[in-house]
C-alpha atoms as a PDB file:
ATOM      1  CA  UNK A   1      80.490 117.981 107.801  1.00  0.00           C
ATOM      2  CA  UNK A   2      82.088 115.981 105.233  1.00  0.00           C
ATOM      3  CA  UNK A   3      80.768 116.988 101.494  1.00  0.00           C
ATOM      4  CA  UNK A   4      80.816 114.073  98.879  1.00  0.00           C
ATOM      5  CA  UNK A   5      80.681 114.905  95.303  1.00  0.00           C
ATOM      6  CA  UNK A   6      80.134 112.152  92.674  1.00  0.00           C
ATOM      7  CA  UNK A   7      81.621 113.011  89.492  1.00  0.00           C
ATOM      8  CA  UNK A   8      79.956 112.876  85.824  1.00  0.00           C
ATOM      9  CA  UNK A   9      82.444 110.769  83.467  1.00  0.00           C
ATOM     10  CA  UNK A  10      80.959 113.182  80.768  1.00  0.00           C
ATOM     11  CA  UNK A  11      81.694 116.520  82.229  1.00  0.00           C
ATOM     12  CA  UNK A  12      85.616 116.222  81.680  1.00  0.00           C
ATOM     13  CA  UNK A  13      85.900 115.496  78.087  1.00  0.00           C
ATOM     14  CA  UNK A  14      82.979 118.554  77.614  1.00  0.00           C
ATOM     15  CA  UNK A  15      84.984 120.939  79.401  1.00  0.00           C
ATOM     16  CA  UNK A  16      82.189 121.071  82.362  1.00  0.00           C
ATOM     17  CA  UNK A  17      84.836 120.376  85.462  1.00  0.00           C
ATOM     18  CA  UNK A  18      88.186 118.704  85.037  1.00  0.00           C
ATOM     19  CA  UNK A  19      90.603 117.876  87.461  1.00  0.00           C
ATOM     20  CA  UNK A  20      93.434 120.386  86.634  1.00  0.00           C
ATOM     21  CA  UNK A  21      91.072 122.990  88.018  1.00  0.00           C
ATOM     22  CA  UNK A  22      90.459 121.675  90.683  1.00  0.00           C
ATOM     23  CA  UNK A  23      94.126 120.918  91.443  1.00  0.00           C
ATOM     24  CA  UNK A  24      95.446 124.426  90.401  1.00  0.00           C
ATOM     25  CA  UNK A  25      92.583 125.962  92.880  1.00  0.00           C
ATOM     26  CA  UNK A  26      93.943 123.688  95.553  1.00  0.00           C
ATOM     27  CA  UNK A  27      97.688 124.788  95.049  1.00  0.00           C
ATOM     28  CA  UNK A  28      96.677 128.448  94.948  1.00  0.00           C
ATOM     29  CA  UNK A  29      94.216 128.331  97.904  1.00  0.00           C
ATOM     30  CA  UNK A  30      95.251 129.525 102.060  1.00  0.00           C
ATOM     31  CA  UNK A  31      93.466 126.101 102.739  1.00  0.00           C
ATOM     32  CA  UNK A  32      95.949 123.880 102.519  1.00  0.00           C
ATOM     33  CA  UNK A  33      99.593 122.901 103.382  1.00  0.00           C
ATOM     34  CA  UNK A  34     100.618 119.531 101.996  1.00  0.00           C
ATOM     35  CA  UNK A  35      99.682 117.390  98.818  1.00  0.00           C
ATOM     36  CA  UNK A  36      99.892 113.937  99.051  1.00  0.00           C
ATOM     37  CA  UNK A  37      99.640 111.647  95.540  1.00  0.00           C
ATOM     38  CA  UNK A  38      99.317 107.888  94.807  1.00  0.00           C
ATOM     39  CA  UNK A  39      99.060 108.257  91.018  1.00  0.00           C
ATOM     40  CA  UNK A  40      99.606 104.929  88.334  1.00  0.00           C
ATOM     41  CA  UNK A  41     101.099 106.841  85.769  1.00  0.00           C
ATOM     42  CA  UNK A  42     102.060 110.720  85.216  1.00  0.00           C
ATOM     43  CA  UNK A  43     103.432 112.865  82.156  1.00  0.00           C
ATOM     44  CA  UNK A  44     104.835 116.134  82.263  1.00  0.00           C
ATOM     45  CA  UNK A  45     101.713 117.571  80.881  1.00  0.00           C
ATOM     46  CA  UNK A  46      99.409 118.264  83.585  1.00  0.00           C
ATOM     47  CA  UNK A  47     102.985 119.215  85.592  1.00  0.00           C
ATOM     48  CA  UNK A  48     104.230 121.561  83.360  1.00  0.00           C
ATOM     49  CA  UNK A  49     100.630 123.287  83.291  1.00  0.00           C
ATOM     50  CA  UNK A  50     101.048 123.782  87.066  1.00  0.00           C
ATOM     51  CA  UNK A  51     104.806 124.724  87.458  1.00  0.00           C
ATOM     52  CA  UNK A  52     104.228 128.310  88.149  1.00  0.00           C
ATOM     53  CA  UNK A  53     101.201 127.314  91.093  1.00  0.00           C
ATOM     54  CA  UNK A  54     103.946 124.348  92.060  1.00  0.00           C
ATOM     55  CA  UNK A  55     106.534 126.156  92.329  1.00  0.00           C
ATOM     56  CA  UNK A  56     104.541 128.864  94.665  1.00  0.00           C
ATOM     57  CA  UNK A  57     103.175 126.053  96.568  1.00  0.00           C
ATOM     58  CA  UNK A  58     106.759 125.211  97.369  1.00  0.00           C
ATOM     59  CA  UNK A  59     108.080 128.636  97.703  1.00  0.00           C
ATOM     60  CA  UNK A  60     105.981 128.637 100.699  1.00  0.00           C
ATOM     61  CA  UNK A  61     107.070 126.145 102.852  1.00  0.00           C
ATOM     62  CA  UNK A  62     104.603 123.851 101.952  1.00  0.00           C
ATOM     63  CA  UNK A  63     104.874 119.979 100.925  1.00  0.00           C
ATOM     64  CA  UNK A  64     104.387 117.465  97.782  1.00  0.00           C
ATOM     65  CA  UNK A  65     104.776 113.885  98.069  1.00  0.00           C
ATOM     66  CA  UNK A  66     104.240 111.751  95.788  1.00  0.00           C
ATOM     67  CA  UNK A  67     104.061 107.508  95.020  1.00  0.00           C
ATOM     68  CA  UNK A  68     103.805 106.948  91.228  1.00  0.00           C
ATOM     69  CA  UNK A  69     103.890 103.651  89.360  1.00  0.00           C
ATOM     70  CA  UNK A  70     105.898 102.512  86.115  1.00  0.00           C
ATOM     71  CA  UNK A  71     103.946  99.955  84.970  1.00  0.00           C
ATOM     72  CA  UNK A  72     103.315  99.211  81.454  1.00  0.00           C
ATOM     73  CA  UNK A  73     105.531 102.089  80.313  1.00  0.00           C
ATOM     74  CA  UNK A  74     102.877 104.738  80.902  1.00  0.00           C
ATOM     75  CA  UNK A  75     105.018 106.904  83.042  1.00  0.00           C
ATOM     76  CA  UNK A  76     107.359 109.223  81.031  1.00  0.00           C
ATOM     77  CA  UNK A  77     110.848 109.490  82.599  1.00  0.00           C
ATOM     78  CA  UNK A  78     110.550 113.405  82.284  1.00  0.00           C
ATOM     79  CA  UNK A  79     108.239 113.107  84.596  1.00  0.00           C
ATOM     80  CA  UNK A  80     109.857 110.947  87.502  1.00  0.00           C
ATOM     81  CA  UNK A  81     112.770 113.559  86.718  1.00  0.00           C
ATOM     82  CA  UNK A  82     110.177 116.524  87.556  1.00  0.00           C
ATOM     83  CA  UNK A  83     109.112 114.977  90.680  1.00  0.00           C
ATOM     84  CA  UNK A  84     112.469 114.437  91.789  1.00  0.00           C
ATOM     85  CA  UNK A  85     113.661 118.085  90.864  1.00  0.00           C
ATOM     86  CA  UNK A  86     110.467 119.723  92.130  1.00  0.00           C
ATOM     87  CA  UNK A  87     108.604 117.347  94.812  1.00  0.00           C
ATOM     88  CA  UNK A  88     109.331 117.629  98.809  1.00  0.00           C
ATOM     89  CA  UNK A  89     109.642 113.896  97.937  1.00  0.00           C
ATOM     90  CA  UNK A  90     109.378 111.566  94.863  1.00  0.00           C
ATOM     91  CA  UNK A  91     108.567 107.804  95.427  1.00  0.00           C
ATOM     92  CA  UNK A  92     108.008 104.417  93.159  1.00  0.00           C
ATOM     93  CA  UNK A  93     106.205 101.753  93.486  1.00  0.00           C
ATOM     94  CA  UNK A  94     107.269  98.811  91.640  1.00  0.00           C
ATOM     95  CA  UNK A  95     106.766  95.290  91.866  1.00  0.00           C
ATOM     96  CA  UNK A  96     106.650  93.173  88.494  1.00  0.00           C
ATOM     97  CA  UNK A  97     105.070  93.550  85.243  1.00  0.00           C
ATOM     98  CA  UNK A  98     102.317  90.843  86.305  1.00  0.00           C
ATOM     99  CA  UNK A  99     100.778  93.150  89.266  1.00  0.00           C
ATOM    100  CA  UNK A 100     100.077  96.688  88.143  1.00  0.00           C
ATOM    101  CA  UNK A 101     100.336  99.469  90.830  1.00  0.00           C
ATOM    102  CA  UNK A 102      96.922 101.306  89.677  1.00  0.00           C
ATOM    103  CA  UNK A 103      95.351 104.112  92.293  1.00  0.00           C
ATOM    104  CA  UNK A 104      94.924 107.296  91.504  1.00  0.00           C
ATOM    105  CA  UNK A 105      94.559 109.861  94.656  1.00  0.00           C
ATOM    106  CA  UNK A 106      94.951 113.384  95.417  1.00  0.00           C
ATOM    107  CA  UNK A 107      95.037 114.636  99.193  1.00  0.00           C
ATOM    108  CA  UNK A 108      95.151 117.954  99.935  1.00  0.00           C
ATOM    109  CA  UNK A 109      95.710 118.239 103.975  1.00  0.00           C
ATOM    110  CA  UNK A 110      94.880 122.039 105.783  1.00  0.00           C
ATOM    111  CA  UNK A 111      94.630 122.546 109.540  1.00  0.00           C
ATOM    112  CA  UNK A 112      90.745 123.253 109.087  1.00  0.00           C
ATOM    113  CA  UNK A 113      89.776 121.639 105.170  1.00  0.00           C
ATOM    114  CA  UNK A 114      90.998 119.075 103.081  1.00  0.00           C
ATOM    115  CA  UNK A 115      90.293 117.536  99.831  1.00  0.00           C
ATOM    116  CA  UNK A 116      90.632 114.345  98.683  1.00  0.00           C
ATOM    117  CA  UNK A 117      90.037 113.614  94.907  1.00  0.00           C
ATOM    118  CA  UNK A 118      90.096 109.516  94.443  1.00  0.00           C
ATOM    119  CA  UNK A 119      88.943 108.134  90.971  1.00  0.00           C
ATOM    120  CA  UNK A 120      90.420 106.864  87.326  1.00  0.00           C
ATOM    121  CA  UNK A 121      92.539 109.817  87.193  1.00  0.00           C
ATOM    122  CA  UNK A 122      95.878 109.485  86.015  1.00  0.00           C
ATOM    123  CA  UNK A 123      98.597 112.591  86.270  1.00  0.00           C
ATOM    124  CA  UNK A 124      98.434 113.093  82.475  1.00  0.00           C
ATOM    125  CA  UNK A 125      96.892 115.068  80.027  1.00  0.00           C
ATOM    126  CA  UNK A 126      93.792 112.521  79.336  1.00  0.00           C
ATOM    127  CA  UNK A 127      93.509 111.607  83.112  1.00  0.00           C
ATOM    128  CA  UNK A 128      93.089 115.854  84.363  1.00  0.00           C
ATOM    129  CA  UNK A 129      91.353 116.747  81.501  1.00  0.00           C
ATOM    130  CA  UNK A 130      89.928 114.787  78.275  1.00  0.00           C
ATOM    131  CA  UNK A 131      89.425 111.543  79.360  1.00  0.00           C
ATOM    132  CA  UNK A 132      86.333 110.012  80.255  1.00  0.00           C
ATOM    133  CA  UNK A 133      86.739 109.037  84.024  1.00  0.00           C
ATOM    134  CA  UNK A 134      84.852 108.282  87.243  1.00  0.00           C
ATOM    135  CA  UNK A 135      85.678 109.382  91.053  1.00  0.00           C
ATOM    136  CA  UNK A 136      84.437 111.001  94.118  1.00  0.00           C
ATOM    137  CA  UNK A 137      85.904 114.486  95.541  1.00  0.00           C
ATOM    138  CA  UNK A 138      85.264 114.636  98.993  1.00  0.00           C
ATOM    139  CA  UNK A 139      85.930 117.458 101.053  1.00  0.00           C
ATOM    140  CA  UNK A 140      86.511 117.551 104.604  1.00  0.00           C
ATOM    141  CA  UNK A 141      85.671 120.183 107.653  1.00  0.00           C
ATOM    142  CA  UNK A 142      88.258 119.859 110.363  1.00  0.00           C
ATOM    143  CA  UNK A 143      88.295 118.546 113.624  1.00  0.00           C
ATOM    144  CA  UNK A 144      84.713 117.546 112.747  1.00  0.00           C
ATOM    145  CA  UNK A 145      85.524 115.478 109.980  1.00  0.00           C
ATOM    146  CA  UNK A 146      89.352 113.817 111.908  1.00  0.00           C
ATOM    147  CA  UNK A 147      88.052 110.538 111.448  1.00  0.00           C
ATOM    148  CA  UNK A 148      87.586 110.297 107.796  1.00  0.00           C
ATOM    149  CA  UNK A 149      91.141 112.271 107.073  1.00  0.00           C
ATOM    150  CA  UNK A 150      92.589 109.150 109.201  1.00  0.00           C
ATOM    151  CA  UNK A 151      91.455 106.664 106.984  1.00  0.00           C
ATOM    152  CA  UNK A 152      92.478 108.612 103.694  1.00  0.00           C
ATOM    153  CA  UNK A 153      95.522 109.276 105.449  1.00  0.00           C
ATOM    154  CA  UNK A 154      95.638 105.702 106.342  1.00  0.00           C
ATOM    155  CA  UNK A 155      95.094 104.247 102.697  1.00  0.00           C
ATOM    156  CA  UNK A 156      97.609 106.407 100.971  1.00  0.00           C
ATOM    157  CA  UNK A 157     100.355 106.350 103.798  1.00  0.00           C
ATOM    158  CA  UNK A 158      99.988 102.385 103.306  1.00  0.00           C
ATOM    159  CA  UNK A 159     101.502 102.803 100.381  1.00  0.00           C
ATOM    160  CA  UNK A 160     104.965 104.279 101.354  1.00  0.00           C
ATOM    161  CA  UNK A 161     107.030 101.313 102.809  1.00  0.00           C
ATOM    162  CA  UNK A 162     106.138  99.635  99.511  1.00  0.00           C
ATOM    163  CA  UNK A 163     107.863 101.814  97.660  1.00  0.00           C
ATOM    164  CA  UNK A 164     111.163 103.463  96.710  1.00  0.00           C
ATOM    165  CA  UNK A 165     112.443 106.629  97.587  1.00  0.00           C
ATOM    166  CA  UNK A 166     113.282 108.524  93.703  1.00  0.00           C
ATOM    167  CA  UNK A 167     116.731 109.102  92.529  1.00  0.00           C
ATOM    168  CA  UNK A 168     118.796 109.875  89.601  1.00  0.00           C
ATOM    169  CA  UNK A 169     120.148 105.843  89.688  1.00  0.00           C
ATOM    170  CA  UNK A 170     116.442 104.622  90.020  1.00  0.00           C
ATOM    171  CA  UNK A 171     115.277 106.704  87.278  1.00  0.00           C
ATOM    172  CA  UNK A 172     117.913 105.524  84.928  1.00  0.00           C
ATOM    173  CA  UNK A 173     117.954 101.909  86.109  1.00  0.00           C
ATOM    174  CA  UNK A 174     113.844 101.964  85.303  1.00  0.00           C
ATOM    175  CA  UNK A 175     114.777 103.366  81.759  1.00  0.00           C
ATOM    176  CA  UNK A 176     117.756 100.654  81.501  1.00  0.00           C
ATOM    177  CA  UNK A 177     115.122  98.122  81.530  1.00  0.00           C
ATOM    178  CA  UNK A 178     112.306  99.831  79.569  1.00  0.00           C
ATOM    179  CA  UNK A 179     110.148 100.781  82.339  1.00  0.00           C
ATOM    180  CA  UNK A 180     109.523 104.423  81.456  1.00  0.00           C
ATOM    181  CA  UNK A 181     108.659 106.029  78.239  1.00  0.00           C
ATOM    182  CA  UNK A 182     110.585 108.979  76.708  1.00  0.00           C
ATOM    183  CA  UNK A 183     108.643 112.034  76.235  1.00  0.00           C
ATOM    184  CA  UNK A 184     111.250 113.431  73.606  1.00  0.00           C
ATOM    185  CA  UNK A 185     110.218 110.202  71.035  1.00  0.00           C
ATOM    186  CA  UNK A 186     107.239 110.445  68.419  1.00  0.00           C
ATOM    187  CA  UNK A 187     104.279 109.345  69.919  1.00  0.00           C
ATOM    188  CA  UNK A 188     102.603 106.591  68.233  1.00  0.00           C
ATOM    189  CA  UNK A 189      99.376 106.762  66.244  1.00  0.00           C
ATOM    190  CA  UNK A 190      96.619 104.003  65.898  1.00  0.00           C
ATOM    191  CA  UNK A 191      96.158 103.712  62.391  1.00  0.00           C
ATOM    192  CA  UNK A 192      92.838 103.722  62.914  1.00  0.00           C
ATOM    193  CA  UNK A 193      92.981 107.783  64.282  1.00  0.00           C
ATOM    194  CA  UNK A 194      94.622 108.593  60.581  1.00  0.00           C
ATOM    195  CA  UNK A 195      91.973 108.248  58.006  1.00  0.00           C
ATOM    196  CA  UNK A 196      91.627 110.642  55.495  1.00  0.00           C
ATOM    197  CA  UNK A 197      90.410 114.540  56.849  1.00  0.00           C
ATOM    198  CA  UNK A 198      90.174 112.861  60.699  1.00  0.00           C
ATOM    199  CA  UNK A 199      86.612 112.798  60.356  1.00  0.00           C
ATOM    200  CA  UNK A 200      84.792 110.943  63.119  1.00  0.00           C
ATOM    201  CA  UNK A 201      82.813 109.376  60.824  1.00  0.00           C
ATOM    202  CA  UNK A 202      83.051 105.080  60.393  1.00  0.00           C
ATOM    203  CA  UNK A 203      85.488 104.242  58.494  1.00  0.00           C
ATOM    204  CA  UNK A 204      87.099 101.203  57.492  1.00  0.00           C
ATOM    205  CA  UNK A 205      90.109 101.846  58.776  1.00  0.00           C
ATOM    206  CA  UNK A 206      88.924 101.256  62.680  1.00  0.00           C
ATOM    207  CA  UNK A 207      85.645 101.019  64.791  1.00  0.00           C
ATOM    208  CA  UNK A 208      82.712 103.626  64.564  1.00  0.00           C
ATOM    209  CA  UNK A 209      82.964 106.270  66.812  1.00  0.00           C
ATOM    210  CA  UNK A 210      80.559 108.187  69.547  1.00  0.00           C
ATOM    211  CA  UNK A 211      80.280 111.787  68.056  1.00  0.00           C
ATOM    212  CA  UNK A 212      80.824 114.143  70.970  1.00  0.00           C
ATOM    213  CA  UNK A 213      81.695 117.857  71.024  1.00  0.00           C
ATOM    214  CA  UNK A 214      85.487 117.380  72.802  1.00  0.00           C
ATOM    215  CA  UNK A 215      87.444 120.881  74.746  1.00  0.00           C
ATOM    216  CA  UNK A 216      90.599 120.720  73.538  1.00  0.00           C
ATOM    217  CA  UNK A 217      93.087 120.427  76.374  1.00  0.00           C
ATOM    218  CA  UNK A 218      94.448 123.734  78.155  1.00  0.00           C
ATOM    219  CA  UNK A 219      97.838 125.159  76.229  1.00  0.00           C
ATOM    220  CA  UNK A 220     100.781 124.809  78.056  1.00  0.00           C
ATOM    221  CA  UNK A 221     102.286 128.122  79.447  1.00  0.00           C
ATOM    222  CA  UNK A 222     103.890 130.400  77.011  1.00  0.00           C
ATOM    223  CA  UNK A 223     108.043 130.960  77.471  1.00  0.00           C
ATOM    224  CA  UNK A 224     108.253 127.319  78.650  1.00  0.00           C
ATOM    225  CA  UNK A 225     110.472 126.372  75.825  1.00  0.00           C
ATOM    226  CA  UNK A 226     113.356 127.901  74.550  1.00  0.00           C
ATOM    227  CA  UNK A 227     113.161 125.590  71.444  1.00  0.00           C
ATOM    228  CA  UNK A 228     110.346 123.638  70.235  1.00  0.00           C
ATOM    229  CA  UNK A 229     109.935 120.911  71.757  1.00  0.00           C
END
């Protein structure tokens, strides 16, 4: 019987559950043989904190696919190039500036369970771990629960004839035209973020602010640079 959890915008800033968990456990776990993403926009961060479990996934026969978007310059070309390197297969979805390719699912497909995690989440940092962000996880006993898979198999297998198959010429064609951002540049602050001490206190520099105990993000894994980065 299919279980539906509904997920507390609030607990992933706090620390209480956050996505990357839930995604590592999924890559780790007997449960499951093939991911399949629709994601708006993705970063190497949440990627680089799951090479190792990515990498295993792989080593084992098992399958990633992905469909990402490059809309509004929130996908990093690092990351299209991780996809490309890493993924059973790496897709875009594109159309114009004016109609922004926006879902966000994860589908983990097993012979008996599956998960499907369908929300706000973006493959970045904010979107697996600090952001605020809504969704539903639902997770799925098979054969009793066939009929539901098809239809989440349906919605994100829509997808695929809409988009393009990754390669080395897309990626650099998308950066050609300023379609991706570049991980490697400074990232831009508000200036309202740099008043004096980075209190969360009003300031006039920008907006009051909620005050809210934030978890940090998880580190990234140790030896992953030679250099800094």
């Amino acid at each position: 019987m299919a279980k539906i959890q509904i997920l507390n915008p609030n607990d992933k800033p706090t620390g209480k559950w956050r996505l990357i968990n839930e995604l590592r456990a999924c890559l780790v776990s007997n449960d499951y043989h093939t991911l399949l993403m629709a994601v708006a926009f993705a970063k190497t961060g949440p990627l680089l904190r799951l090479k190792v479990e990515i990498e295993q996934w792989l080593a084992k026969d098992k399958k990633i696919f992905s469909i990402f978007g490059v809309n509004h310059r929130n996908t990093s070309k690092q990351a299209l190039e991780f996809a490309l390197n890493a993924f059973t297969e790496a897709r875009v979805l594109f159309h114009s500036d004016d109609f922004t390719y926006h879902p966000k699912m994860y589908l983990f497909v097993g012979k008996q369970n599956c998960a499907f995690f369908i929300g706000s989440h973006n493959l970045t940092v904010g979107g697996t771990e600090t952001n605020w962000e809504s969704g539903t996880v639902l997770r799925l006993s098979l054969p009793e629960d066939n009929g539901m898979l098809a239809e989440a198999l349906k919605a994100w297998e829509s997808l695929w004839p809409c988009s393009a198959k990754l390669d080395e010429t897309l990626i650099q064609e998308y950066s050609k035209f300023g379609k991706l951002s570049d991980e490697t540049e400074p990232r831009r602050r508000l200036a309202a973020t740099q008043h004096a001490g980075g209190s969360d206190a009003p300031t006039a520099a920008g907006p009051p602010r909620l005050i809210l105990k934030i978890k940090p993000p998880s580190p990234l894994p140790k030896g992953l640079f030679t250099a800094k980065p």
